[in-house]
PDB file of N, CA and C in Angstrom:
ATOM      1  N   UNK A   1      70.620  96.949-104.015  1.00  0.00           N
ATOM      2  CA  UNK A   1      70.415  98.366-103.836  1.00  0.00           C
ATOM      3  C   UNK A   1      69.723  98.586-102.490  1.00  0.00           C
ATOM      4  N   UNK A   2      70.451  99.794-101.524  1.00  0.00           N
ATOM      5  CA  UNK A   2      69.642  99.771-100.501  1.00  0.00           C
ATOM      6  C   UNK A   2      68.351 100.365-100.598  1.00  0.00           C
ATOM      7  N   UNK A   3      67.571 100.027 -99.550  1.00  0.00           N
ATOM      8  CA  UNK A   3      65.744 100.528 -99.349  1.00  0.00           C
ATOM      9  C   UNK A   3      66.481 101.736 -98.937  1.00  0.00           C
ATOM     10  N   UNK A   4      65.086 102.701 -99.967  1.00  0.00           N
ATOM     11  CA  UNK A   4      65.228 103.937 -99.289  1.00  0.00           C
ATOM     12  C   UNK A   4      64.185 104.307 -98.255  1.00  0.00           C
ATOM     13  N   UNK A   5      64.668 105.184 -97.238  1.00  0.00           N
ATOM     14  CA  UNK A   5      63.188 105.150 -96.405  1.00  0.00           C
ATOM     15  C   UNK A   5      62.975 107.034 -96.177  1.00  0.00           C
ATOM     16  N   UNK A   6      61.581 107.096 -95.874  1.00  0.00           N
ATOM     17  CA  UNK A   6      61.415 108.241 -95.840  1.00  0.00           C
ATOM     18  C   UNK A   6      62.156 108.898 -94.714  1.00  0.00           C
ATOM     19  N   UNK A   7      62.399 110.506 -94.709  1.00  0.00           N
ATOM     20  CA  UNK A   7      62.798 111.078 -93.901  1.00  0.00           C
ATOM     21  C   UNK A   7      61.411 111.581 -92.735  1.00  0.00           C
ATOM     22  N   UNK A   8      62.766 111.748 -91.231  1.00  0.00           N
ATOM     23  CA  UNK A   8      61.769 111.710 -90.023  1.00  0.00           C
ATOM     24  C   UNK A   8      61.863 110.779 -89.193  1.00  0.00           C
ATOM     25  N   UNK A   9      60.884 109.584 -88.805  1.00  0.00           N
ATOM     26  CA  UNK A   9      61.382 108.924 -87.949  1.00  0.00           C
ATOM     27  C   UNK A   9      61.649 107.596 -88.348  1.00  0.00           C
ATOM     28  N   UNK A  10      62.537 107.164 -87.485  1.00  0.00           N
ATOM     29  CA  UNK A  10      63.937 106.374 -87.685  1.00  0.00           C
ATOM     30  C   UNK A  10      62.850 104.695 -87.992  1.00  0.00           C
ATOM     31  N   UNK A  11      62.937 103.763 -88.770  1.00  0.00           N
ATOM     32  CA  UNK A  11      62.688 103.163 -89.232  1.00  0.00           C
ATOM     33  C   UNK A  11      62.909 101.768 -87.669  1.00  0.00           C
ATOM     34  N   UNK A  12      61.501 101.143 -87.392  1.00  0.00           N
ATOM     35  CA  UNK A  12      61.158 100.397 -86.299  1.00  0.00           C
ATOM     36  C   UNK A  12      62.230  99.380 -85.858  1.00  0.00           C
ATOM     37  N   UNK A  13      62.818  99.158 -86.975  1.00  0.00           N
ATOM     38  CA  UNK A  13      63.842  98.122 -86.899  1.00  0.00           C
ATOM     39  C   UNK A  13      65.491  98.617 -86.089  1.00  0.00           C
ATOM     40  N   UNK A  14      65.126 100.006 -85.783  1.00  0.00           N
ATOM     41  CA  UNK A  14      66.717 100.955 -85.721  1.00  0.00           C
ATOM     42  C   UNK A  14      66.011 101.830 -84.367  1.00  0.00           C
ATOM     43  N   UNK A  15      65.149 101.229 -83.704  1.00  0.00           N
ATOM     44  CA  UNK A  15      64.603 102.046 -82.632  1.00  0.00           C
ATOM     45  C   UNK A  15      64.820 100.392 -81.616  1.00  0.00           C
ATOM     46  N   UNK A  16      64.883 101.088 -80.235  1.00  0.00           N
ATOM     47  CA  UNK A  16      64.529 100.073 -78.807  1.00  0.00           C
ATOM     48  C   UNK A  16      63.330  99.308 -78.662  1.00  0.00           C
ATOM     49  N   UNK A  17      63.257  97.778 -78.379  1.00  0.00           N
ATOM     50  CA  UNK A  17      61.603  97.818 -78.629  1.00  0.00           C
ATOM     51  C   UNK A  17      61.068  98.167 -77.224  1.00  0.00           C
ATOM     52  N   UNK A  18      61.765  98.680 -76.280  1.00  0.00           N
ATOM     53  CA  UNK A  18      60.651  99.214 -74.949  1.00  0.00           C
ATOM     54  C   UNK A  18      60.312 100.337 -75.724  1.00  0.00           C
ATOM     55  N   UNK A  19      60.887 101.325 -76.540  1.00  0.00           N
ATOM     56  CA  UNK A  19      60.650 102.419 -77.013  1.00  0.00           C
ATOM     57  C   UNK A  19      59.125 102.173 -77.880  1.00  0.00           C
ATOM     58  N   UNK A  20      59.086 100.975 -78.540  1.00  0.00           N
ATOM     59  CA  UNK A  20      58.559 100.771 -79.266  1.00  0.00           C
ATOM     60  C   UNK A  20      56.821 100.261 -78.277  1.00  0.00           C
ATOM     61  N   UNK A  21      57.108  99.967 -77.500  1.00  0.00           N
ATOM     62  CA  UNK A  21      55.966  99.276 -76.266  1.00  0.00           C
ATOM     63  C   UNK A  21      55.718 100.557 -75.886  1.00  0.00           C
ATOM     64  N   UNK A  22      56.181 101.566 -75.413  1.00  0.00           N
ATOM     65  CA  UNK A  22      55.979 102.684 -74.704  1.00  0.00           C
ATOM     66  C   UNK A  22      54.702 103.621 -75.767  1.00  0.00           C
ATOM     67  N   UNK A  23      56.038 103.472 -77.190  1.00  0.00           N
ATOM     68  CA  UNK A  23      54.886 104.218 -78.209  1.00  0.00           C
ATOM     69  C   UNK A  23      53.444 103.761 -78.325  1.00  0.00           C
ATOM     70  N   UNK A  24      53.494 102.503 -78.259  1.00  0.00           N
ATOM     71  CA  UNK A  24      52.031 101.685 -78.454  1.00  0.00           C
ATOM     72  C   UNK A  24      51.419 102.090 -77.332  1.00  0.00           C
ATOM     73  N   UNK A  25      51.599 102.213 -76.309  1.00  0.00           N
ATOM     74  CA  UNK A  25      50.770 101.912 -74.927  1.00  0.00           C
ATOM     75  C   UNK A  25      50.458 103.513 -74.402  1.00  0.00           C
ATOM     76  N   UNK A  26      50.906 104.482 -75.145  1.00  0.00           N
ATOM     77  CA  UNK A  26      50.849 106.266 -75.160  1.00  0.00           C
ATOM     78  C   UNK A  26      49.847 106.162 -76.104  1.00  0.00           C
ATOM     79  N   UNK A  27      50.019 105.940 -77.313  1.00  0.00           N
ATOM     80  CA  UNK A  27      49.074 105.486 -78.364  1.00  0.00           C
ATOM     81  C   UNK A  27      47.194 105.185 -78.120  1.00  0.00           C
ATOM     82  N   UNK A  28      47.580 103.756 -77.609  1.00  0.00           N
ATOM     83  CA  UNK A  28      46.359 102.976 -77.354  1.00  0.00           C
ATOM     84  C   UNK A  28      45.625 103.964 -76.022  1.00  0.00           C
ATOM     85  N   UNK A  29      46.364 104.395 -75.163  1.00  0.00           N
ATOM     86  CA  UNK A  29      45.523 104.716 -73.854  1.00  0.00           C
ATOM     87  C   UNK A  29      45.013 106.198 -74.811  1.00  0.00           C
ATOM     88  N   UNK A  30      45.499 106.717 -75.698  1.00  0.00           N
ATOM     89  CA  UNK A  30      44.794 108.407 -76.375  1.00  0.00           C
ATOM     90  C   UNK A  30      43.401 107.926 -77.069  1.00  0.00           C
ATOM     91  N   UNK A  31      43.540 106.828 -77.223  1.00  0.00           N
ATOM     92  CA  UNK A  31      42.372 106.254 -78.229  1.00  0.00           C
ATOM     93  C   UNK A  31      41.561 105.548 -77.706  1.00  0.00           C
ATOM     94  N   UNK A  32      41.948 104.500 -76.500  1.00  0.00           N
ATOM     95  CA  UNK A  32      41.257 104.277 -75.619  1.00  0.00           C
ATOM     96  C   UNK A  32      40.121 105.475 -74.645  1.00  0.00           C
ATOM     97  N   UNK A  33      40.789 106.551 -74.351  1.00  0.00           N
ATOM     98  CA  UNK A  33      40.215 107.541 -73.740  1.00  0.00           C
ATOM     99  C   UNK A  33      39.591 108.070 -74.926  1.00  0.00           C
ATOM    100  N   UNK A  34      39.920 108.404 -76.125  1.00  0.00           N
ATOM    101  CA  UNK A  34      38.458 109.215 -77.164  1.00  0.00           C
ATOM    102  C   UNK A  34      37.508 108.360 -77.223  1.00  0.00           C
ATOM    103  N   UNK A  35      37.613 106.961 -77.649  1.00  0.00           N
ATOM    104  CA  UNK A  35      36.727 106.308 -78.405  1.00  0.00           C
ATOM    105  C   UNK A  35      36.116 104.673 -77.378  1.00  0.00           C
ATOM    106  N   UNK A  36      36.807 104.363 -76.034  1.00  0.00           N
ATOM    107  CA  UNK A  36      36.338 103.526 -74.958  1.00  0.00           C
ATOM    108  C   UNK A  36      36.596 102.010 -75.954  1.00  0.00           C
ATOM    109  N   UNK A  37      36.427 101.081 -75.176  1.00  0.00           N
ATOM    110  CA  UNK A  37      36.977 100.052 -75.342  1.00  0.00           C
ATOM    111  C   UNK A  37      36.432  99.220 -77.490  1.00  0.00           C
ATOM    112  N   UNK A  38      35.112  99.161 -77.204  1.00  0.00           N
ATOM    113  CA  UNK A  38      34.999  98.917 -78.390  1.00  0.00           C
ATOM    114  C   UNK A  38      34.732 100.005 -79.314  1.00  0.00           C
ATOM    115  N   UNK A  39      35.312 101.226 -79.608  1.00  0.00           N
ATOM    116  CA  UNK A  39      35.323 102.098 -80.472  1.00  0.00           C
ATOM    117  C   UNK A  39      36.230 102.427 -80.800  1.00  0.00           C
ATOM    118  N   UNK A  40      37.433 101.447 -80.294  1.00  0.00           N
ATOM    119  CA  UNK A  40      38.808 101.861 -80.609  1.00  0.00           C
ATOM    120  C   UNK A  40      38.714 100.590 -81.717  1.00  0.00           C
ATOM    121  N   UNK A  41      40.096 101.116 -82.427  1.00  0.00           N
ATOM    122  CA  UNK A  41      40.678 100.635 -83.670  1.00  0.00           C
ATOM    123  C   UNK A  41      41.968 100.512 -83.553  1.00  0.00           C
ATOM    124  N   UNK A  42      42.267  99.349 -83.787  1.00  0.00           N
ATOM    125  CA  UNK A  42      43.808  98.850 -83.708  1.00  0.00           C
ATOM    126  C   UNK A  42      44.642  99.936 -85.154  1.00  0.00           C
ATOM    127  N   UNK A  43      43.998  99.814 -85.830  1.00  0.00           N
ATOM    128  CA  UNK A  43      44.783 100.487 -87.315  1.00  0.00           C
ATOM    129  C   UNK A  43      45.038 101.932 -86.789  1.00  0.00           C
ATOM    130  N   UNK A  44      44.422 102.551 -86.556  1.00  0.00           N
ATOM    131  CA  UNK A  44      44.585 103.996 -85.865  1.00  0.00           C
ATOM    132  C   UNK A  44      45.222 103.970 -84.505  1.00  0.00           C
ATOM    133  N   UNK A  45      45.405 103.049 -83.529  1.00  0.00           N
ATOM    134  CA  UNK A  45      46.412 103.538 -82.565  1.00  0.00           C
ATOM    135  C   UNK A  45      47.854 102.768 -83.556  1.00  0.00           C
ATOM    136  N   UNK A  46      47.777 101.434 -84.226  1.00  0.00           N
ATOM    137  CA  UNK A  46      49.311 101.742 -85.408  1.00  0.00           C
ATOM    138  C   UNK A  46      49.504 103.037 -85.810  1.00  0.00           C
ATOM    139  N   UNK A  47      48.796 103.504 -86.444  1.00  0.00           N
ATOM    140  CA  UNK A  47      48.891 104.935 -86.986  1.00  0.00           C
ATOM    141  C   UNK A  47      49.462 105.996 -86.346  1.00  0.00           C
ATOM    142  N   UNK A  48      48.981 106.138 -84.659  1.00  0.00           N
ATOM    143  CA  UNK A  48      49.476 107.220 -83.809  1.00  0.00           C
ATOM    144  C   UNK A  48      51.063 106.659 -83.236  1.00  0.00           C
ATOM    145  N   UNK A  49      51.290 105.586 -83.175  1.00  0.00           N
ATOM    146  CA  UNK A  49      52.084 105.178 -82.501  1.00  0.00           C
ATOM    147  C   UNK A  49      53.368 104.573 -83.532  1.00  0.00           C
ATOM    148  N   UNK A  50      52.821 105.353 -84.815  1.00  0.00           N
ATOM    149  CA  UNK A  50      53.927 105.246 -86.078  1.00  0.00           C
ATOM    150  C   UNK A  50      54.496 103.419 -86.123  1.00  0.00           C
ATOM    151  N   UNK A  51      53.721 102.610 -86.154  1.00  0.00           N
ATOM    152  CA  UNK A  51      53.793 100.972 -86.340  1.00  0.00           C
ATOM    153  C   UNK A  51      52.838 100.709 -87.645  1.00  0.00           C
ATOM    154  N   UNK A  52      53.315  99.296 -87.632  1.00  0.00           N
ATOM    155  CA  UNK A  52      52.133  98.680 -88.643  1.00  0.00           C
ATOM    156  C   UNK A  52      51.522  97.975 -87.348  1.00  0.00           C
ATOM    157  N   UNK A  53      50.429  97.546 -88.041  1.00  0.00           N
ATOM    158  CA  UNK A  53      49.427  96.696 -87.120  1.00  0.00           C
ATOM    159  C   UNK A  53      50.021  95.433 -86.890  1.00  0.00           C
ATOM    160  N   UNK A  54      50.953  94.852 -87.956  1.00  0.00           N
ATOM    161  CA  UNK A  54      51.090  93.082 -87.757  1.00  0.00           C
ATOM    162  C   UNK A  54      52.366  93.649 -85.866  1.00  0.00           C
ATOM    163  N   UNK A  55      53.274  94.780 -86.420  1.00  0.00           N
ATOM    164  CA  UNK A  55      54.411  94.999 -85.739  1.00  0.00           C
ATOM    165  C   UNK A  55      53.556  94.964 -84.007  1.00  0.00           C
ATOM    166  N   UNK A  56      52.259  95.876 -83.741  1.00  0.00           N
ATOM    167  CA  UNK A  56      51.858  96.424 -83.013  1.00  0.00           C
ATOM    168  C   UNK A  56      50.934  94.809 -81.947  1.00  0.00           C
ATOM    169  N   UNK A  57      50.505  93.903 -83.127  1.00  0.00           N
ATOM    170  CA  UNK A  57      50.147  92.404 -82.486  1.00  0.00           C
ATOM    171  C   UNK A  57      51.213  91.922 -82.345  1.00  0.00           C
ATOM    172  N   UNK A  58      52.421  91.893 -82.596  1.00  0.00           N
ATOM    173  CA  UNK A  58      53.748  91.399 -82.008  1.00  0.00           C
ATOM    174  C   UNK A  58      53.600  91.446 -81.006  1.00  0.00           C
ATOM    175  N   UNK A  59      53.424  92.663 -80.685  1.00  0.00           N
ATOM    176  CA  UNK A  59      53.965  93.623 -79.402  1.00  0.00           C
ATOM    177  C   UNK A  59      53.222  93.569 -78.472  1.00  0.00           C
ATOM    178  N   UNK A  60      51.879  93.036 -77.941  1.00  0.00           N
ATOM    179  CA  UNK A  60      50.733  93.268 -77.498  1.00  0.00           C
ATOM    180  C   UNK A  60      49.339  91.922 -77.745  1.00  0.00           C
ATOM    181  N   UNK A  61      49.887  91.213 -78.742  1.00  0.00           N
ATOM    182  CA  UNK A  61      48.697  90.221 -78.538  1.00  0.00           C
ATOM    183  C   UNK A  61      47.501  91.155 -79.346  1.00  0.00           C
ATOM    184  N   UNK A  62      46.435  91.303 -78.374  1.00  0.00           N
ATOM    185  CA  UNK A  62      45.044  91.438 -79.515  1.00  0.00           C
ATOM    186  C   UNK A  62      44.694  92.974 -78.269  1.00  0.00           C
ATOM    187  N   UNK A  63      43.614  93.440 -79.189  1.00  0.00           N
ATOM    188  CA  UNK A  63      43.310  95.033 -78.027  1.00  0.00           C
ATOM    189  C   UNK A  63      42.762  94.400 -77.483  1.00  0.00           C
ATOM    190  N   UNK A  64      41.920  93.744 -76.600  1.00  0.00           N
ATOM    191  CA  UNK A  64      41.916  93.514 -74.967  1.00  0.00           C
ATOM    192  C   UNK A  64      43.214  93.720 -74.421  1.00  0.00           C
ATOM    193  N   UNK A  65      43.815  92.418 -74.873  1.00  0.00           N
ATOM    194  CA  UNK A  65      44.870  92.699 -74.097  1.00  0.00           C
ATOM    195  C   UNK A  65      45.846  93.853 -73.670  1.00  0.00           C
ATOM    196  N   UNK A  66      46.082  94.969 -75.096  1.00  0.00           N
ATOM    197  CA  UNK A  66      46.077  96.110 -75.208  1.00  0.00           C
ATOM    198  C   UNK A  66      46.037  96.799 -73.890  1.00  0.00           C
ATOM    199  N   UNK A  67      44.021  96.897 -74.049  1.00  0.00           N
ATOM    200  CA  UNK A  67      43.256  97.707 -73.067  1.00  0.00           C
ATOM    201  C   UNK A  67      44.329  96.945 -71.689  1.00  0.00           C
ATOM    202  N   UNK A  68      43.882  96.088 -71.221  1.00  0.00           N
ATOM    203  CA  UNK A  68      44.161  95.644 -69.752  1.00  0.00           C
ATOM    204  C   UNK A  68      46.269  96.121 -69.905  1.00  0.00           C
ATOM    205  N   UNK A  69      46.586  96.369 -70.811  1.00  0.00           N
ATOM    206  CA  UNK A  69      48.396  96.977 -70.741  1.00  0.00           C
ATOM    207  C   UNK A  69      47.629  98.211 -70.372  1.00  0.00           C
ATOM    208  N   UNK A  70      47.083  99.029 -70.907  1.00  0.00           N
ATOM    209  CA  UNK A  70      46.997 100.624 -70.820  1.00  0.00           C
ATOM    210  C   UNK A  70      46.494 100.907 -69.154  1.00  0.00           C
ATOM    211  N   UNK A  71      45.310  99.647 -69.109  1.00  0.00           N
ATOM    212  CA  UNK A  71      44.358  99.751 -67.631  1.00  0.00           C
ATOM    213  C   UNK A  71      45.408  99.727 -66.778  1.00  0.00           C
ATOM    214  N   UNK A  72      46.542  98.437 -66.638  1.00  0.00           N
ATOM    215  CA  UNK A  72      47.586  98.328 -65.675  1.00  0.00           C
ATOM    216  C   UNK A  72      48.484  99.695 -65.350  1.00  0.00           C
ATOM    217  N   UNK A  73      48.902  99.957 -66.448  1.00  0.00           N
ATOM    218  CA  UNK A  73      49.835 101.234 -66.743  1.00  0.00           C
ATOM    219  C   UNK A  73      48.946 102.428 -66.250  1.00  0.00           C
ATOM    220  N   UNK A  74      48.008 102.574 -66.333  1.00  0.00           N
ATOM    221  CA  UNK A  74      47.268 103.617 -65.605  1.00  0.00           C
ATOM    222  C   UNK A  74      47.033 103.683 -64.041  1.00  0.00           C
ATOM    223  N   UNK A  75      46.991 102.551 -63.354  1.00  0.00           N
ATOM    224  CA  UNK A  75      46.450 102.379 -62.358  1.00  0.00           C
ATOM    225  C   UNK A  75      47.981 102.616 -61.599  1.00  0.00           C
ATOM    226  N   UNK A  76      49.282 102.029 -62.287  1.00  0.00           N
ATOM    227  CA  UNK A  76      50.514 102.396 -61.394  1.00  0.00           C
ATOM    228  C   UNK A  76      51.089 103.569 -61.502  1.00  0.00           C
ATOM    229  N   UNK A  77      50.642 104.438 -62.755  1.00  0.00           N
ATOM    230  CA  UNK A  77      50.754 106.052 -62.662  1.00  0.00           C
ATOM    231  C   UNK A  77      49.786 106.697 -61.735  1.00  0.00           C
TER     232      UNK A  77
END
């Protein structure tokens, strides 16, 4: 029987994963800027950036590393 999935957005597996890097790294830098390096929470930028957390350490390694994606990405915008 197929999984049903909720309606809205398209299930991680049926999306691009730059799409999916982009979401994280829009994500992390909103949360990075409220809450600064150690007041951020990996579970809550998953949350904004519609991931699970294991999907989001795939994608990224650990939040340092995170931070220094968002720091880079900032500095070439």
């Amino acid at each position: 029987m197929p999984r049903k999935r909720r309606p809205g957005r398209p299930s991680t597996a049926d999306q691009d994963p730059e799409a999916i890097r982009r979401d994280i790294l829009v994500a992390a830098r909103k949360e990075f800027v409220e809450h600064g390096l150690d007041g951020a929470r990996v579970d809550r930028i998953a949350t904004r950036a519609g991931v699970n957390k294991r999907l989001l350490y795939h994608y990224v390694g650990n939040k340092e590393t995170l931070y220094s994606h968002v720091l880079l990405q900032a500095y070439r915008d």
